[in-house]
Protein backbone atom coordinates (compact mmCIF):
# COMPACT_ATOMS: atom_id res chain seq x y z
CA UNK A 1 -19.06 -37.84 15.73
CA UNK A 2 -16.03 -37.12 17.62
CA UNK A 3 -15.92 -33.83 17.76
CA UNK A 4 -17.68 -31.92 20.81
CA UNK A 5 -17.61 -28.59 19.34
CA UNK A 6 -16.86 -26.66 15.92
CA UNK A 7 -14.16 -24.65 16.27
CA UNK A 8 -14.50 -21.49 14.07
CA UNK A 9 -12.06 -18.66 13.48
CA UNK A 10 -13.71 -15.18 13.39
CA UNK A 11 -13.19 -12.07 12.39
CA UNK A 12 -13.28 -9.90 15.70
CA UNK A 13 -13.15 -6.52 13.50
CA UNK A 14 -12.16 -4.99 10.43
CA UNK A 15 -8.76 -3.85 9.82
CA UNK A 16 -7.98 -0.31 9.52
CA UNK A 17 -4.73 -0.65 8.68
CA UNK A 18 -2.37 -3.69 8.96
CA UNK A 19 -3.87 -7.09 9.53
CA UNK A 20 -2.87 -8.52 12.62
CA UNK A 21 -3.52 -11.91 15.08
CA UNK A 22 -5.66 -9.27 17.27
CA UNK A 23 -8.11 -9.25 14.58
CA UNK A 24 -9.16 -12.65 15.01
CA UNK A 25 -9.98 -15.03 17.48
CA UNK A 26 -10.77 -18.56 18.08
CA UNK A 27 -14.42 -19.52 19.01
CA UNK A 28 -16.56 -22.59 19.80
CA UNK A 29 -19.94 -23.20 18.41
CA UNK A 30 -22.20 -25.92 17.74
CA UNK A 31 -21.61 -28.76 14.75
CA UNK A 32 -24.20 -27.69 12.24
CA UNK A 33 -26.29 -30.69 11.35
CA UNK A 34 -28.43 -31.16 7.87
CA UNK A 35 -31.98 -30.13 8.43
CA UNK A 36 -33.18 -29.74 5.15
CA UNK A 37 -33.11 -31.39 1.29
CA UNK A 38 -29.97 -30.60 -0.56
CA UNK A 39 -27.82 -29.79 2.91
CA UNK A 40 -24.58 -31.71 2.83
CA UNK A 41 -22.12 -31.54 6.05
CA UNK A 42 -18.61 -30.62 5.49
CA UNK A 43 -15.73 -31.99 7.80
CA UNK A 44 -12.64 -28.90 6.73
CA UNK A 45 -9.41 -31.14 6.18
CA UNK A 46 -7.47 -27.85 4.07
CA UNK A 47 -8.37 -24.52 4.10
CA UNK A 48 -6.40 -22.10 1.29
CA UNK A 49 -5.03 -18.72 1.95
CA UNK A 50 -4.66 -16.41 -0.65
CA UNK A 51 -4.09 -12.64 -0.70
CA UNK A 52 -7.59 -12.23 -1.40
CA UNK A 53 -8.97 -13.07 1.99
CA UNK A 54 -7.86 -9.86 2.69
CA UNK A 55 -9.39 -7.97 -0.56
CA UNK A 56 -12.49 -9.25 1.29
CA UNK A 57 -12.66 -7.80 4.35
CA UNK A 58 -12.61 -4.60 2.57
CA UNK A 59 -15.44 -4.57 1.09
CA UNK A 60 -17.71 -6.70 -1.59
CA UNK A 61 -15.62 -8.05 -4.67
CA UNK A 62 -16.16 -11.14 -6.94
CA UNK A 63 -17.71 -12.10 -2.91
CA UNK A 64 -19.69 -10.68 -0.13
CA UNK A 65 -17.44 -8.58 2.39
CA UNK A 66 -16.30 -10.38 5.40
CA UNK A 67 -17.81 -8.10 8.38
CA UNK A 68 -16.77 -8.52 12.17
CA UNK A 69 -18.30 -11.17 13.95
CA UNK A 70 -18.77 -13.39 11.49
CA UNK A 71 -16.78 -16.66 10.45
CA UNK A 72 -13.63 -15.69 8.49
CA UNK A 73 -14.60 -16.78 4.85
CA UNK A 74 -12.14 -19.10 2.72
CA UNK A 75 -12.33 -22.03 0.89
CA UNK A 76 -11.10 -25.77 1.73
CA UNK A 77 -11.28 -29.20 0.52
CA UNK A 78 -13.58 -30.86 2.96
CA UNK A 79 -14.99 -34.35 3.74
CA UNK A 80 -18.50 -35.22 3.19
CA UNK A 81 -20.03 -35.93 6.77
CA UNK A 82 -23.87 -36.50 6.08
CA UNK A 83 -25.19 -35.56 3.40
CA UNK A 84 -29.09 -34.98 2.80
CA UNK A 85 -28.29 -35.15 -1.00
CA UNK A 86 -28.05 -38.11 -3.38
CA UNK A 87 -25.25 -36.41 -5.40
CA UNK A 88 -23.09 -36.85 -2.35
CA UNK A 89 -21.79 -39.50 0.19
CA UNK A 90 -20.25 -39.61 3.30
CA UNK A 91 -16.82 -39.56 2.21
CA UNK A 92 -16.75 -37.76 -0.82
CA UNK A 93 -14.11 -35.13 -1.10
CA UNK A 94 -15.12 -31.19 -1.99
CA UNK A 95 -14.18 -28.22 -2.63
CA UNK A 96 -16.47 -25.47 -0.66
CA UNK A 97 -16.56 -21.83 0.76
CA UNK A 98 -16.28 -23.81 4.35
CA UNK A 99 -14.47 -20.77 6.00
CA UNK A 100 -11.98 -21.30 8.66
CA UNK A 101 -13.66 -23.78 10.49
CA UNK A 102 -14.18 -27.27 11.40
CA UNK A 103 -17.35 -28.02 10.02
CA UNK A 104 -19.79 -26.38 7.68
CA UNK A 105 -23.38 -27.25 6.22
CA UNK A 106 -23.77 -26.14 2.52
CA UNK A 107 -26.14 -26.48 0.00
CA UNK A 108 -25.20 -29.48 -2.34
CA UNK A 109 -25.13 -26.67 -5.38
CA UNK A 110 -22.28 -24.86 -3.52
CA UNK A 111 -19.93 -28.37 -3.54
CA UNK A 112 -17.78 -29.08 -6.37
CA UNK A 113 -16.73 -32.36 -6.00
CA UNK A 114 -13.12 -33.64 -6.44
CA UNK A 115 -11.46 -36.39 -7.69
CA UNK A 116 -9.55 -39.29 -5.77
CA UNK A 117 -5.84 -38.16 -6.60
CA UNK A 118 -3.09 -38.21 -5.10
CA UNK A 119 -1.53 -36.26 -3.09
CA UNK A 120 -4.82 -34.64 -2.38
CA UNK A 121 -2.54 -31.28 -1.65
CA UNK A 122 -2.27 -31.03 -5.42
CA UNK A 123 -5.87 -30.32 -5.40
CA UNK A 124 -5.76 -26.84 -3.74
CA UNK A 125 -2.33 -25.90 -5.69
CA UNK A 126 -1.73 -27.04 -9.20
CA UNK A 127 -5.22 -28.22 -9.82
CA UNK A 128 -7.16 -26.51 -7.83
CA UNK A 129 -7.46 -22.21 -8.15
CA UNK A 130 -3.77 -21.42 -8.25
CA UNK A 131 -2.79 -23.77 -11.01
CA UNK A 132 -5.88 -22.58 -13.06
CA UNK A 133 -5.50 -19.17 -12.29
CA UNK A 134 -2.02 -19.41 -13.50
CA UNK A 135 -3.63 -21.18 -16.85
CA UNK A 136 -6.02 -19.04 -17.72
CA UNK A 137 -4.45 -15.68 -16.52
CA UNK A 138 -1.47 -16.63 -18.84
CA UNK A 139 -2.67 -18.69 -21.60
CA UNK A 140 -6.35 -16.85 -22.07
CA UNK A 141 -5.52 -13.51 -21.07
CA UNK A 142 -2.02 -12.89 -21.51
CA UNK A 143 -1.78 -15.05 -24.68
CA UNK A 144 1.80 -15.35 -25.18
CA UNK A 145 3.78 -16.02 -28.30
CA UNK A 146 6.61 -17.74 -29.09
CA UNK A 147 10.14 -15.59 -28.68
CA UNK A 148 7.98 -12.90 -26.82
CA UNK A 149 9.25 -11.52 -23.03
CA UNK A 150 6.86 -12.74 -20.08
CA UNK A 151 6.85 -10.62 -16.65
CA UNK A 152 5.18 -12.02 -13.56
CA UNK A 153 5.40 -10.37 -10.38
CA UNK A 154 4.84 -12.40 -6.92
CA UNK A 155 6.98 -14.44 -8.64
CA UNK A 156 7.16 -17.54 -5.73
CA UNK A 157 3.74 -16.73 -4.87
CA UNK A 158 0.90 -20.08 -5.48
CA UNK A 159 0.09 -18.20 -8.83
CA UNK A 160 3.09 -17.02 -9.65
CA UNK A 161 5.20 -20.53 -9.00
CA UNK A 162 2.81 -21.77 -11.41
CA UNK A 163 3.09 -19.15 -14.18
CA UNK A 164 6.64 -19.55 -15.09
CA UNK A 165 6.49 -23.28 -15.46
CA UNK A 166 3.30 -23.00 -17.71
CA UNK A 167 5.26 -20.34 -19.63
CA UNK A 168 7.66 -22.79 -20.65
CA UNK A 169 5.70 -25.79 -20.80
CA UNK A 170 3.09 -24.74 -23.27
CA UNK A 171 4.65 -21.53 -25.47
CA UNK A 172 8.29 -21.78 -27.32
CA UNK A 173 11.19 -20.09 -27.02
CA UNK A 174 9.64 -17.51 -24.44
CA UNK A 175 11.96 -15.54 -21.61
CA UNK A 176 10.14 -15.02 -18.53
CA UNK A 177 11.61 -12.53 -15.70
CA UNK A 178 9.85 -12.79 -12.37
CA UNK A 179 9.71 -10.30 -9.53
CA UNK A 180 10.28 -11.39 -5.52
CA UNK A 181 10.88 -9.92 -2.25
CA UNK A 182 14.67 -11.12 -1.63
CA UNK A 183 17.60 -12.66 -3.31
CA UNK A 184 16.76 -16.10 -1.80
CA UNK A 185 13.48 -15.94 -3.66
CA UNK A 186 14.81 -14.74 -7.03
CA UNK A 187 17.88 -17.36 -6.97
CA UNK A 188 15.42 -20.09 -5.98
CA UNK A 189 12.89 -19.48 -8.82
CA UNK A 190 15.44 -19.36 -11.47
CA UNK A 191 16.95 -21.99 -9.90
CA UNK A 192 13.74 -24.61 -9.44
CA UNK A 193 10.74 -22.67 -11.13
CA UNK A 194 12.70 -21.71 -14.77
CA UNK A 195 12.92 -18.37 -14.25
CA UNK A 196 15.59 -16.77 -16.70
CA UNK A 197 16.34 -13.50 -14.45
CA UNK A 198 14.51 -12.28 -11.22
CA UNK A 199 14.70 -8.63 -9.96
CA UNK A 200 14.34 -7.79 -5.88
CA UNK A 201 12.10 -5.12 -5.73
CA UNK A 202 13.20 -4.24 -2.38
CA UNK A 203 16.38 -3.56 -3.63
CA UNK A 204 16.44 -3.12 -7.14
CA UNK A 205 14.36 -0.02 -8.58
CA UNK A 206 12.23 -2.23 -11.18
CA UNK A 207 12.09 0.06 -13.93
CA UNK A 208 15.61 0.17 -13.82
CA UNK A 209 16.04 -3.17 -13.49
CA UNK A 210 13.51 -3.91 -16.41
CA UNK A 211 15.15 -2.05 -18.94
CA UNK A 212 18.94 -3.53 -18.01
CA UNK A 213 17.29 -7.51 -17.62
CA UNK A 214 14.99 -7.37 -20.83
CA UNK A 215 15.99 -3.87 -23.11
CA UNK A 216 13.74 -5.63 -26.33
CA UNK A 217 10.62 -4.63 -24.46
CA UNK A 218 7.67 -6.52 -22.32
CA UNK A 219 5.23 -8.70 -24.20
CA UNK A 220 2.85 -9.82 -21.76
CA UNK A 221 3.00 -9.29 -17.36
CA UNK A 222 0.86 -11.24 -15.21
CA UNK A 223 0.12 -8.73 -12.28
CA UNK A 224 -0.22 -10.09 -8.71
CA UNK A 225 0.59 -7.15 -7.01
CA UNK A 226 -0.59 -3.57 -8.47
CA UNK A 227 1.03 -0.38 -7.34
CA UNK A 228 4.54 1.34 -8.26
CA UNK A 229 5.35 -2.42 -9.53
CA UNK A 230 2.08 -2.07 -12.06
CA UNK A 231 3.42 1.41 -12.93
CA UNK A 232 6.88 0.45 -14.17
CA UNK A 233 5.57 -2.55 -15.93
CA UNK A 234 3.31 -0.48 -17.88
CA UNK A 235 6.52 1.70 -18.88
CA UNK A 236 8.26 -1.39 -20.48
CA UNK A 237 5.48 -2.57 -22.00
CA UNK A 238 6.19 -3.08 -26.26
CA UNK A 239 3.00 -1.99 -28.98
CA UNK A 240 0.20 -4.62 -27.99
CA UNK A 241 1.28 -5.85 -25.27
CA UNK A 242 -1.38 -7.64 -22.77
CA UNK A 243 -1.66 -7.23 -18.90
CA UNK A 244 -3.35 -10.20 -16.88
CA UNK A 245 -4.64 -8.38 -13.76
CA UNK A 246 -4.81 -11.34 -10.91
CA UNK A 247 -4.34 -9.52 -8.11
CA UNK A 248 -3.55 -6.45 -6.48
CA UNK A 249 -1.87 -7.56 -3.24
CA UNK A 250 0.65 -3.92 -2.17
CA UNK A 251 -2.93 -2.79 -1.81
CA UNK A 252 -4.71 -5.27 0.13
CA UNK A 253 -2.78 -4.50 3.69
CA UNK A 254 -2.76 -1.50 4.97
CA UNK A 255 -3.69 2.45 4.10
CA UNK A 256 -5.17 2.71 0.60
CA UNK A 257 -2.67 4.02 -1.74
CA UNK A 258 -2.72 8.16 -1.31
CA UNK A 259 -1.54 7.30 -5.49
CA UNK A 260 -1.54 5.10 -8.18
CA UNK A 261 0.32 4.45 -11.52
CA UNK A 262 0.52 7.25 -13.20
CA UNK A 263 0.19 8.68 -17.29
CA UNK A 264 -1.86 5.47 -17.38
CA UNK A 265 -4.51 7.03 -20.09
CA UNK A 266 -2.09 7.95 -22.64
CA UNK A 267 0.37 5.21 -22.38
CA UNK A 268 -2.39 2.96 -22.93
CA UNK A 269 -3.64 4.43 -26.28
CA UNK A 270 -0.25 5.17 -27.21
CA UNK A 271 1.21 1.75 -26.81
CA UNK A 272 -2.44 -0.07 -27.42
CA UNK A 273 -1.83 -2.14 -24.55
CA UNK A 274 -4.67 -4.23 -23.01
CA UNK A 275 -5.35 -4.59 -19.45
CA UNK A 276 -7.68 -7.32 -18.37
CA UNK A 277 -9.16 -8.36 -14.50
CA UNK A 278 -10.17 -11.84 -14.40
CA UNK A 279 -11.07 -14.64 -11.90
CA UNK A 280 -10.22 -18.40 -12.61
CA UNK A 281 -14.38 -19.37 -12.78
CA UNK A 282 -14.18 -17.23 -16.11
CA UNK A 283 -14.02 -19.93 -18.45
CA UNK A 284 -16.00 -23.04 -17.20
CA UNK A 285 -16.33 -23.96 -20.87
CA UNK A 286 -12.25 -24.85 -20.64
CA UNK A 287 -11.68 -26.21 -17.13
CA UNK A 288 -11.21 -29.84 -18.42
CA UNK A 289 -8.42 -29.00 -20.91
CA UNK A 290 -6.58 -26.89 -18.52
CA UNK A 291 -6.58 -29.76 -15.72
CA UNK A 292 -5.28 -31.80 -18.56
CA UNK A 293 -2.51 -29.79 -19.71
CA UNK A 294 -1.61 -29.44 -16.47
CA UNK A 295 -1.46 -33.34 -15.27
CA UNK A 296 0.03 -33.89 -18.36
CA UNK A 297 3.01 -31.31 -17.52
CA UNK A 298 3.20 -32.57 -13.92
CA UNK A 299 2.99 -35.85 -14.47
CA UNK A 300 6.02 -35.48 -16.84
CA UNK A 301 8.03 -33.26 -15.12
CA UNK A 302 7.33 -29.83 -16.51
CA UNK A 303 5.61 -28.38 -13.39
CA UNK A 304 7.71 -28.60 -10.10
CA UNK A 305 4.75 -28.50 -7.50
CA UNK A 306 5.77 -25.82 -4.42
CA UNK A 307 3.46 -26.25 -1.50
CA UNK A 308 3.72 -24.71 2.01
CA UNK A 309 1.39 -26.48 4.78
CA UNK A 310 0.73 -24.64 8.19
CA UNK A 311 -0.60 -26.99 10.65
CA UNK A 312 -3.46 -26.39 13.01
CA UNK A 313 -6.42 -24.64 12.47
CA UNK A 314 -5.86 -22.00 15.49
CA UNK A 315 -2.63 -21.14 13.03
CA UNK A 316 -4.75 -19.93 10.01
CA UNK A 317 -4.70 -16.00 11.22
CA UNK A 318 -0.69 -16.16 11.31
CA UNK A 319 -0.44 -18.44 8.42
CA UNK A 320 -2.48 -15.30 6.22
CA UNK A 321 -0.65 -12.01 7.70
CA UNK A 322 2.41 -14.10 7.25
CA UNK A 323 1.46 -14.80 3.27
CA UNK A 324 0.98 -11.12 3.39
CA UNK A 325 3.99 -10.42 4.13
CA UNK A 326 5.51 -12.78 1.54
CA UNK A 327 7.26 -15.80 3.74
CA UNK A 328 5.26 -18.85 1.59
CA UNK A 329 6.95 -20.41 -1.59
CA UNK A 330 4.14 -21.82 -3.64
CA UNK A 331 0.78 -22.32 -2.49
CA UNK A 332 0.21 -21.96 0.95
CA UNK A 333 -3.00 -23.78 2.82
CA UNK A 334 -3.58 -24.80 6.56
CA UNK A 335 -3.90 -28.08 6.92
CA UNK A 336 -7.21 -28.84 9.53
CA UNK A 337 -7.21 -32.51 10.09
């Protein structure tokens, strides 16, 4: 083996307020080797960021917390290594909760393996947990109709890239607004994502903006974000409409909110709206459709793929505050080796 040492990013301590590069530093440590049945060795070749790594060092979610001192937690398409398991061989390709470092030794149970394609990017965006989180969160939970009015907000996010061009791949006749962080971002998505309108919420008061862009009324919004965005969604909403909760990022970085949306009971009864938190591992039962669909729609041009690479493992702490703070287009991921 090459390597002299695994190189391991770790969380010095727990945020208080805004994540920054002094909350993390860059360690050595011994290459973990396979020392019993069923271990499998992991070489980390791309490591994913999502908003959620920072949901995590909150507190326990759909995951254990991340506390200080240990390994920051994330998952990665790796290279099998060694492997003390017949189901794997040196060489196969996996996705596994590696966490920002070089190597990792996992159980064989905690490896999903992958498929040779090409690029092998395309495994971490379209088909791996942003392009099914996009599916499902849409198709399964949002369940949009033809002619209805879609709202996603994050809108150039690695979900929310994804959304739009599923929209309009797999329902008729739908209009689908997304919400982003500057004019650049909202021309670009209508421009290469199929956005019909796009609304700055930095600039634009959204409730405002709603009512002006789509006056007929929300049918279904995927929700990346939470907060005063959540709250004048809910306000446009039309009789039945459906709320995919993905995410909850305005809340993830920083103070907790001292409020949240508000007249949320009533409005819900009134306009028998249903909200609904969900996770991509869901719906097991339809993972090999929704891969389909979506090489299908890629393969024939329906779904432009948006990926951002940062290089270098000692980059992954800057590559996360700075997808915190909104600078990726499409799925962002550090690329190891």
């Amino acid at each position: 083996m090459a390597d002299a040492v695994n190189r391991q990013i770790q969380l010095v301590e727990t945020p208080k307020g805004k994540l920054g590069p002094e909350h993390f530093k860059l360690a050595d440590a011994t290459i973990p080797v396979p020392s019993k049945d069923g271990d499998v060795q992991v070489r980390t070749r791309y490591i994913s960021l999502d908003a959620a790594n920072r949901a995590w060092m909150q507190g326990a979610t759909y995951r254990d917390a991340v506390e200080a001192g240990q390994v920051m937690a994330g998952g990665a398409i790796a290279e099998v290594t060694a492997s003390n398991d017949a189901g794997f061989k040196v060489g196969d390709r996996v996705f596994a909760d590696t966490g920002w470092q070089d190597y990792a030794v996992l159980p064989a149970k905690a490896l999903q393996k992958l498929p040779a394609l090409e690029p092998e990017t395309h495994l971490m965006s379209v088909y791996g947990v942003a392009g099914l989180t996009a599916y499902f969160g849409l198709l399964n939970v949002g369940q949009p109709k033809a002619g209805e009015t879609i709202l996603i907000s994050a809108a150039a996010g690695s979900v929310g890239s994804l959304v739009s061009q599923i929209a309009k791949a797999a329902v008729p006749d739908v209009t689908v607004i997304g919400i982003a962080g500057s004019d650049e971002k909202c021309q670009w998505i209508q421009d290469e994502l199929g956005y019909d309108a796009a609304i700055n919420y930095k600039t634009q008061p959204v409730y405002k903006a709603l009512k002006e862009i789509a006056p007929q009324g929300i049918d279904v919004y995927f929700d990346n974000v939470g907060g005063d965005i959540l709250e004048a969604a809910l306000f446009r909403m039309n009789l039945f409409g459906r709320i995919a909760c993905c995410g909850a990022v305005s809340q993830y970085d920083g103070a907790p909110p001292s409020s949240g949306p508000r007249g949320i009971p009533g409005l819900i009864v009134t306009k028998r709206l249903t909200l609904r938190g969900f996770i991509m591992s869901d719906f097991p039962d339809e993972r090999e459709k929704a891969l389909s669909d979506l090489q299908g729609w890629v393969a024939s041009g329906k779904i432009n793929v948006k990926e951002d690479i940062i290089e270098g493992l000692e980059n992954t702490p800057a590559a996360l505050i700075g997808l915190l703070a909104g600078d990726n287009r499409g799925k962002r991921m550090v690329k190891v080796i």
